[in-house]
C-alpha atoms as a PDB file:
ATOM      1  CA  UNK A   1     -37.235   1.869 -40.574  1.00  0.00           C
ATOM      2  CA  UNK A   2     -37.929   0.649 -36.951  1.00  0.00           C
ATOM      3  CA  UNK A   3     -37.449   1.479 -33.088  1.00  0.00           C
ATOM      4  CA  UNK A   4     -35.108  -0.604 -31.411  1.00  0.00           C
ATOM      5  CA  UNK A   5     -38.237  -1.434 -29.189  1.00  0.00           C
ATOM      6  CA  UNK A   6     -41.541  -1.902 -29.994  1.00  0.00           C
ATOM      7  CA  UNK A   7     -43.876  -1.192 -27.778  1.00  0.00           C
ATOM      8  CA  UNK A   8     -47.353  -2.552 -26.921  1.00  0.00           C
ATOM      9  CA  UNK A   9     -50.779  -2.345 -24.313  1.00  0.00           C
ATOM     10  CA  UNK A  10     -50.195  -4.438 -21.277  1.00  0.00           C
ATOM     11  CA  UNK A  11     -52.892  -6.180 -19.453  1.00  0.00           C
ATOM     12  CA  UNK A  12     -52.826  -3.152 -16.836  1.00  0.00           C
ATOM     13  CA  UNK A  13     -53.198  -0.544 -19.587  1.00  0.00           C
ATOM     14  CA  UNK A  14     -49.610   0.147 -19.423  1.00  0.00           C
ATOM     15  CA  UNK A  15     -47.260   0.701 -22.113  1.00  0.00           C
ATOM     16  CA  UNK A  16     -44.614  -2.077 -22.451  1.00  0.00           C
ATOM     17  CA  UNK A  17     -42.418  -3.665 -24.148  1.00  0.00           C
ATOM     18  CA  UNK A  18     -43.797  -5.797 -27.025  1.00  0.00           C
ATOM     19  CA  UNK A  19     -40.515  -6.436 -28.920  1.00  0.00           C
ATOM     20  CA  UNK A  20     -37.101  -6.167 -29.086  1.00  0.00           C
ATOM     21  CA  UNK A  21     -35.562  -5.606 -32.303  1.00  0.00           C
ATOM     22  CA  UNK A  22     -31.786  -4.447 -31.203  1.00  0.00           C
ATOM     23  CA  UNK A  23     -29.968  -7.590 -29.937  1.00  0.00           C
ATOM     24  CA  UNK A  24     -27.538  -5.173 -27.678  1.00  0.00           C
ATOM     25  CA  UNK A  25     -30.269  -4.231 -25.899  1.00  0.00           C
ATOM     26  CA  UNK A  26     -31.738  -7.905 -24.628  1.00  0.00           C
ATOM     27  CA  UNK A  27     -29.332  -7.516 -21.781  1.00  0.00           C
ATOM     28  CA  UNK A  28     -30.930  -4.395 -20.313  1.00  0.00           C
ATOM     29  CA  UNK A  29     -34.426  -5.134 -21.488  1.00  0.00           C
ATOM     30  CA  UNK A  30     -36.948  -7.767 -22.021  1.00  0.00           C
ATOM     31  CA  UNK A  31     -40.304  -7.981 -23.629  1.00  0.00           C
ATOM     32  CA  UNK A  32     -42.752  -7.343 -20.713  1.00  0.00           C
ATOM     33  CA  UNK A  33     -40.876  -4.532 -18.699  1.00  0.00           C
ATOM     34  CA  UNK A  34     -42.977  -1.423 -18.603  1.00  0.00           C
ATOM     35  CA  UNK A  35     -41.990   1.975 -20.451  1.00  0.00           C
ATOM     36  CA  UNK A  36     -41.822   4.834 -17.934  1.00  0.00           C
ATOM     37  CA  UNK A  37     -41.110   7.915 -20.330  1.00  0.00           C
ATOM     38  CA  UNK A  38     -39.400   8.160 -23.367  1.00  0.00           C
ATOM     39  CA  UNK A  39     -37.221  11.887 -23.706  1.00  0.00           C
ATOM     40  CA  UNK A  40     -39.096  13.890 -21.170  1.00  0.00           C
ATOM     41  CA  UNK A  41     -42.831  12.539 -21.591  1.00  0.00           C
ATOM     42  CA  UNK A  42     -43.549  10.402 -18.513  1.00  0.00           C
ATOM     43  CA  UNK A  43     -45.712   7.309 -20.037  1.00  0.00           C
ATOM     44  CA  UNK A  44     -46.682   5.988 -16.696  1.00  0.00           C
ATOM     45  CA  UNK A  45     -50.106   7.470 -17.477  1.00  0.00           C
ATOM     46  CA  UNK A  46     -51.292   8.300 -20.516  1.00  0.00           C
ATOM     47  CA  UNK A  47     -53.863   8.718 -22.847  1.00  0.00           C
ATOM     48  CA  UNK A  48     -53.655   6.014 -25.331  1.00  0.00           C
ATOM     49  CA  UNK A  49     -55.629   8.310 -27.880  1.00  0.00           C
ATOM     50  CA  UNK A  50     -53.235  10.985 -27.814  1.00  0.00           C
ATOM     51  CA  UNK A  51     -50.538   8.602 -28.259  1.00  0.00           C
ATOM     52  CA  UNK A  52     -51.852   7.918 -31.512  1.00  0.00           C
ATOM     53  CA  UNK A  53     -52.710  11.749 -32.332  1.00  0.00           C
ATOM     54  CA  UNK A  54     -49.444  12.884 -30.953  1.00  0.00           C
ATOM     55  CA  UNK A  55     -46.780  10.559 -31.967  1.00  0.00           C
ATOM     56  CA  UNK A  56     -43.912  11.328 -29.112  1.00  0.00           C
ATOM     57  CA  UNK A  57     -41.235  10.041 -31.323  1.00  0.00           C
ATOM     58  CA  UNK A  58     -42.276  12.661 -34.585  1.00  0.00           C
ATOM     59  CA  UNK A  59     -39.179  12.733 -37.271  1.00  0.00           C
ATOM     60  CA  UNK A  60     -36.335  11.985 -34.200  1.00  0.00           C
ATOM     61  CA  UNK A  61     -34.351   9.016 -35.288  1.00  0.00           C
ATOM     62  CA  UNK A  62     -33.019   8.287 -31.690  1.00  0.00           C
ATOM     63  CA  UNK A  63     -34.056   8.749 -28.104  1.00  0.00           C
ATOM     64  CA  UNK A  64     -34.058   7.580 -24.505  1.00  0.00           C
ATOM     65  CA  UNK A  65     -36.289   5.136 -22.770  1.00  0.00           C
ATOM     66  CA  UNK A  66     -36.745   4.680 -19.126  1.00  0.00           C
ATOM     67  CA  UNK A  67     -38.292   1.419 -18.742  1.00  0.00           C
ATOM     68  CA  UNK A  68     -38.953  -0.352 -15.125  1.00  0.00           C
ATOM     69  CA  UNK A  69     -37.974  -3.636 -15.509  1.00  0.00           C
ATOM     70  CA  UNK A  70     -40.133  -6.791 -13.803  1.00  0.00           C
ATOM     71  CA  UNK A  71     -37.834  -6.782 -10.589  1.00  0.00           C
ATOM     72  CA  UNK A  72     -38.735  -3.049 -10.326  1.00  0.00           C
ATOM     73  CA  UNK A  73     -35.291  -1.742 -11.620  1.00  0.00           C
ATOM     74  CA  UNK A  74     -35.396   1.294 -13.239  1.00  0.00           C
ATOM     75  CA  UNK A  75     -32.941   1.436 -16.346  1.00  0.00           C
ATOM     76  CA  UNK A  76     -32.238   3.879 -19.177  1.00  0.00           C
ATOM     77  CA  UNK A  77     -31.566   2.398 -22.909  1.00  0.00           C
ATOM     78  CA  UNK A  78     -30.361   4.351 -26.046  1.00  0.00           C
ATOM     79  CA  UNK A  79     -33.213   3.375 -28.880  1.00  0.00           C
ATOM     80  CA  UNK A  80     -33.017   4.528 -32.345  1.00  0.00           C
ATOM     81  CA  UNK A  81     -34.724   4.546 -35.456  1.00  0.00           C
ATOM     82  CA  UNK A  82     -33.035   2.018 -38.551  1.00  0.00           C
ATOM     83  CA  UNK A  83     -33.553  -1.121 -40.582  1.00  0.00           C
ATOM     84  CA  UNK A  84     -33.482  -4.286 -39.490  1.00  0.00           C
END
């Protein structure tokens, strides 16, 4: 099973978008656009250790993303947690 989005370590040491695995969502979102929080955990800083320690995520099979897109839009997509 896989996230809808997979995310990866900018060149800022921000957390974007590395891939995008659900086709419905590469009208919202592209590879690049920076992940703002996902649920209620802001990700505009973060410790990239306790990312790893402290999955956000855990055993949820869906949640939502706010992700600031490269024109500075701020949008909200649906991601979930399937095969693909």
């Amino acid at each position: 099973l896989y996230w809808s989005i997979h995310p990866t370590l900018g060149p800022e040491g921000k957390l974007i978008i590395g891939m995008v695995w659900e086709k419905s969502l590469l009208n919202q979102v592209e590879v690049g656009d920076q992940i703002i929080s996902v649920g209620e955990k802001s990700l505009e800083k973060f410790d990239f250790c306790d990312l790893l320690l402290n999955p956000i995520l855990g055993s949820k099979t869906q949640a939502e993303m706010k992700v600031r897109r490269k024109s500075g839009e701020v949008v909200t997509v649906k991601i979930q947690k399937k095969k693909y």
